[in-house]
Protein backbone atom coordinates (compact mmCIF):
# COMPACT_ATOMS: atom_id res chain seq x y z
CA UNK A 1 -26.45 10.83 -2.45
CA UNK A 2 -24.07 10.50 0.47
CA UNK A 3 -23.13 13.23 2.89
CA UNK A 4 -19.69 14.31 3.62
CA UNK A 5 -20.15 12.83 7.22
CA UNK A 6 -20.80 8.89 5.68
CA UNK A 7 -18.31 9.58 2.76
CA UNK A 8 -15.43 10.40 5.89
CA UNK A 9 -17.34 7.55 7.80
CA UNK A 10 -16.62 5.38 4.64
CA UNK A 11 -12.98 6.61 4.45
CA UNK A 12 -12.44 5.96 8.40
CA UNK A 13 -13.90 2.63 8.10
CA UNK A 14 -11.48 1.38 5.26
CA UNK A 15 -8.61 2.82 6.93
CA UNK A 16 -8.87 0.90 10.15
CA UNK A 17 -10.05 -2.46 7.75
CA UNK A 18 -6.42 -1.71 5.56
CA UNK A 19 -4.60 -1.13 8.87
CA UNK A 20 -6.31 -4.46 10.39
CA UNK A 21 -5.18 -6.26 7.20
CA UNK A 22 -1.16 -4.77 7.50
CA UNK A 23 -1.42 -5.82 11.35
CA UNK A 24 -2.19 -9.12 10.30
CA UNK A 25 0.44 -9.68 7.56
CA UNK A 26 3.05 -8.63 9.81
CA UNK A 27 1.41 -11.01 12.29
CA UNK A 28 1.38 -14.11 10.05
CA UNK A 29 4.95 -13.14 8.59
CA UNK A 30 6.18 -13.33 12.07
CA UNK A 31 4.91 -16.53 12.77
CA UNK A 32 6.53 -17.99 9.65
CA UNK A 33 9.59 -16.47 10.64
CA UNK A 34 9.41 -17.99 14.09
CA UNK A 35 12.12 -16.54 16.17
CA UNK A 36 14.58 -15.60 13.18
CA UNK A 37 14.56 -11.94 13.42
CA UNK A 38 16.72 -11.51 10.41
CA UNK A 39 14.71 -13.08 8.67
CA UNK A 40 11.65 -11.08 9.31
CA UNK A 41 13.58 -7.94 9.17
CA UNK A 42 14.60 -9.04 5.61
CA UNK A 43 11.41 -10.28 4.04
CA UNK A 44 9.31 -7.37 5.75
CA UNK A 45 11.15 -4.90 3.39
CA UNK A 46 11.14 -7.48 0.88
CA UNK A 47 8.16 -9.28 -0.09
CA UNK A 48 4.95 -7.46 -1.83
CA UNK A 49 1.73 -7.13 -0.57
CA UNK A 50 0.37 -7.42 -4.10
CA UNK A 51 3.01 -9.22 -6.01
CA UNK A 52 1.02 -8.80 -8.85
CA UNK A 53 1.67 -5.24 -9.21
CA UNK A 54 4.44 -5.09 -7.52
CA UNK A 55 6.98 -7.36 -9.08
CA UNK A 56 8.08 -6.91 -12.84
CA UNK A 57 6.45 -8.47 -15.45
CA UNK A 58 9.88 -8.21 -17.40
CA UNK A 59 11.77 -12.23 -17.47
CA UNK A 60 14.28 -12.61 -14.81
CA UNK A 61 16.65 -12.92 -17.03
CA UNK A 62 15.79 -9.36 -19.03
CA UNK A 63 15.90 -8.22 -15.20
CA UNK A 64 19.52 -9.52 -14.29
CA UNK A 65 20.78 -7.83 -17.65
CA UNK A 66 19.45 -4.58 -16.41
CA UNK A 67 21.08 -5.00 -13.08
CA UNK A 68 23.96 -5.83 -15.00
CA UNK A 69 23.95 -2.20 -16.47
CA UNK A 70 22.46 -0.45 -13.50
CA UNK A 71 24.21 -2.50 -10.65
CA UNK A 72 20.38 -2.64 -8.70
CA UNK A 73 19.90 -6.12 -9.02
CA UNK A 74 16.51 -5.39 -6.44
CA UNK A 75 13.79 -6.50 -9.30
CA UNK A 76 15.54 -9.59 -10.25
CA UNK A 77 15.93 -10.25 -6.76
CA UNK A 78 11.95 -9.76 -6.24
CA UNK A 79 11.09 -11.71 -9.47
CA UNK A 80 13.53 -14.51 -8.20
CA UNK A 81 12.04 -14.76 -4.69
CA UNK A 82 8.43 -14.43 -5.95
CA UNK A 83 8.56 -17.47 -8.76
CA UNK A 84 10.75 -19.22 -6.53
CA UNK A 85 7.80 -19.16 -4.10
CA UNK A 86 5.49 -20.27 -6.81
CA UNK A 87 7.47 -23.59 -8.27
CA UNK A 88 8.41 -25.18 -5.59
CA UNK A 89 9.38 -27.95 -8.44
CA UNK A 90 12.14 -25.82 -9.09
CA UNK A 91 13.01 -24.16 -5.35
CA UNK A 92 16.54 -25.64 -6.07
CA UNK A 93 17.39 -24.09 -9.46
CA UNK A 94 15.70 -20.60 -7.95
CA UNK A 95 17.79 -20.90 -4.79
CA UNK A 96 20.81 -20.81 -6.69
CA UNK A 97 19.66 -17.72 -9.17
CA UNK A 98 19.20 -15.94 -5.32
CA UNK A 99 22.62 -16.81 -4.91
CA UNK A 100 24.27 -15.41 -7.86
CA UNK A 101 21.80 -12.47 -7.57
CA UNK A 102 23.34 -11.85 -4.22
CA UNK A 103 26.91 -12.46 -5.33
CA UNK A 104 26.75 -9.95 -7.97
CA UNK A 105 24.90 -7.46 -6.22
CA UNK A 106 27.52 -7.64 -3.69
CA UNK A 107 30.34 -7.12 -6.57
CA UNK A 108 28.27 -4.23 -7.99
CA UNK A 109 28.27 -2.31 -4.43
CA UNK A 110 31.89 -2.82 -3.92
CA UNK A 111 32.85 -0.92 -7.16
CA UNK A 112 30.51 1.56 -6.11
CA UNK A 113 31.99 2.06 -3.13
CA UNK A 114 35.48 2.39 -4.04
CA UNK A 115 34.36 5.34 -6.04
CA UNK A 116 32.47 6.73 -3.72
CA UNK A 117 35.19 6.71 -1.16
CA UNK A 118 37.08 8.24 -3.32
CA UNK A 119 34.47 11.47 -3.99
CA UNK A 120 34.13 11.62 0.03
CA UNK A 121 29.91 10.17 -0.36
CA UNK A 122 30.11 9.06 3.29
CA UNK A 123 26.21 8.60 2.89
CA UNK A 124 26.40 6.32 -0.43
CA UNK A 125 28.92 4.09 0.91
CA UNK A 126 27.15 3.19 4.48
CA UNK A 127 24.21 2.49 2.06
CA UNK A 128 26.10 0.36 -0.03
CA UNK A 129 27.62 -1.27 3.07
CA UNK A 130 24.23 -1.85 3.98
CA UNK A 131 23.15 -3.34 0.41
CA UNK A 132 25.99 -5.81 0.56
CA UNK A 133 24.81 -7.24 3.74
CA UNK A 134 21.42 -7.55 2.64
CA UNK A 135 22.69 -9.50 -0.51
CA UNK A 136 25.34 -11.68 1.84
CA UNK A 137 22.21 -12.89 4.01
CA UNK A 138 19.55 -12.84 0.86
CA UNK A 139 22.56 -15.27 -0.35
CA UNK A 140 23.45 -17.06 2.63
CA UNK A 141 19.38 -18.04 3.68
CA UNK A 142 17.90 -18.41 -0.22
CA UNK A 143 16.08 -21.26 0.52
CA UNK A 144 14.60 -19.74 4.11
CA UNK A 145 13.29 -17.05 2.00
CA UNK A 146 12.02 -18.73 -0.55
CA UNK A 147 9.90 -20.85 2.31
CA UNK A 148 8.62 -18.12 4.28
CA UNK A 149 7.71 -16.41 0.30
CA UNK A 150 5.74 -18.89 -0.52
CA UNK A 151 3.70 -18.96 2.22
CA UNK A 152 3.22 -15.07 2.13
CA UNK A 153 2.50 -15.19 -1.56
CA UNK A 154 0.37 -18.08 -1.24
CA UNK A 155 -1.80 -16.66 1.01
CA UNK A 156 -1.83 -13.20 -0.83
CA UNK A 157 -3.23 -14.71 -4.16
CA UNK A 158 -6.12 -16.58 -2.29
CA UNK A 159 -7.04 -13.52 -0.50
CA UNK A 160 -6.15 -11.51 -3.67
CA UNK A 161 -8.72 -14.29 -5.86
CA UNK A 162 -11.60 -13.88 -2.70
CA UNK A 163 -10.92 -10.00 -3.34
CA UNK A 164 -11.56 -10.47 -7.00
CA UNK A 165 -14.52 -12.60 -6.37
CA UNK A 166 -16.22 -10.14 -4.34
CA UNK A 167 -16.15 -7.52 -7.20
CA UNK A 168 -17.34 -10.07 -9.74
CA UNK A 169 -20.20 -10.80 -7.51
CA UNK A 170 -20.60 -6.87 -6.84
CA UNK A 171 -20.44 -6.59 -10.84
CA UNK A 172 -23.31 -9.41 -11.37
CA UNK A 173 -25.36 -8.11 -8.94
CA UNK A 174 -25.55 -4.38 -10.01
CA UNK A 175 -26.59 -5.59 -13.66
């Protein structure tokens, strides 16, 4: 049995390993991102560090319906970046879906702020001001994301699969 000193030993030690990992991400996103700040800014709040969990299992189109009703088009935009990332075959058709995705989030935030203006939510409109430019440069640099995306998310699955690999050999190994 463990004390409580190696259990907060343990605890410490996976910490600084999960900070180590985050340090590295942003590292590597950087690089891909060269000297296009916006960029990075963008796909830092963006992209998932396990898309797997993280993006909706729901079809993109069953996603853009809901932002349709909802006017948060966020998950379609997420589902569109990350299987954009994953066929590049079809980077041009999922370039365009960014597009539109961007165009009617945009349309969505300017309703939203008319009525807001009008009930004085000085709060909700500088965040919808701040939506629509997200969605004018998630529109304007589609295929730069998509790039960069795939490259995150293509090194996130291998390290994800070596991740998985470990366990099974963990698994194996206690039986």
């Amino acid at each position: 049995m463990k004390t409580q000193k190696e259990i907060r030993q343990e605890r410490k030690n996976r910490q600084e390993r999960q900070a180590e990992q985050v340090e590295k991400e942003e590292n590597l996103l950087r690089d891909w991102c060269g000297d296009d700040v916006k960029l990075y800014e963008f796909l830092s709040t963006t992209l998932y560090l396990n898309p797997l969990v993280g993006i909706p299992n729901k079809s993109l189109d069953i996603l853009t319906a809901e932002g349709l009703n909802s006017g948060d088009f966020r998950p379609a935009a997420d589902k569109a970046i990350f299987e954009g990332s994953q066929k590049p075959a079809e980077k041009d058709r999922y370039i365009k879906v960014i597009q539109d995705i961007g165009a009617k989030t945009v349309c969505a935030a300017e309703c939203e702020i008319e009525a807001a203006e009008k009930t004085v939510q000085t709060d909700r409109v500088a965040f919808l001001k701040r939506r629509i430019e997200k969605a004018k440069f998630m529109s304007e640099r589609a295929e730069a994301i998509i790039t960069v995306a795939a490259q995150f998310y293509n090194e996130k699955m291998v390290e994800m699969s070596r991740i998985e690999a470990r366990k099974e050999e963990k698994r194996e190994a206690q039986r």
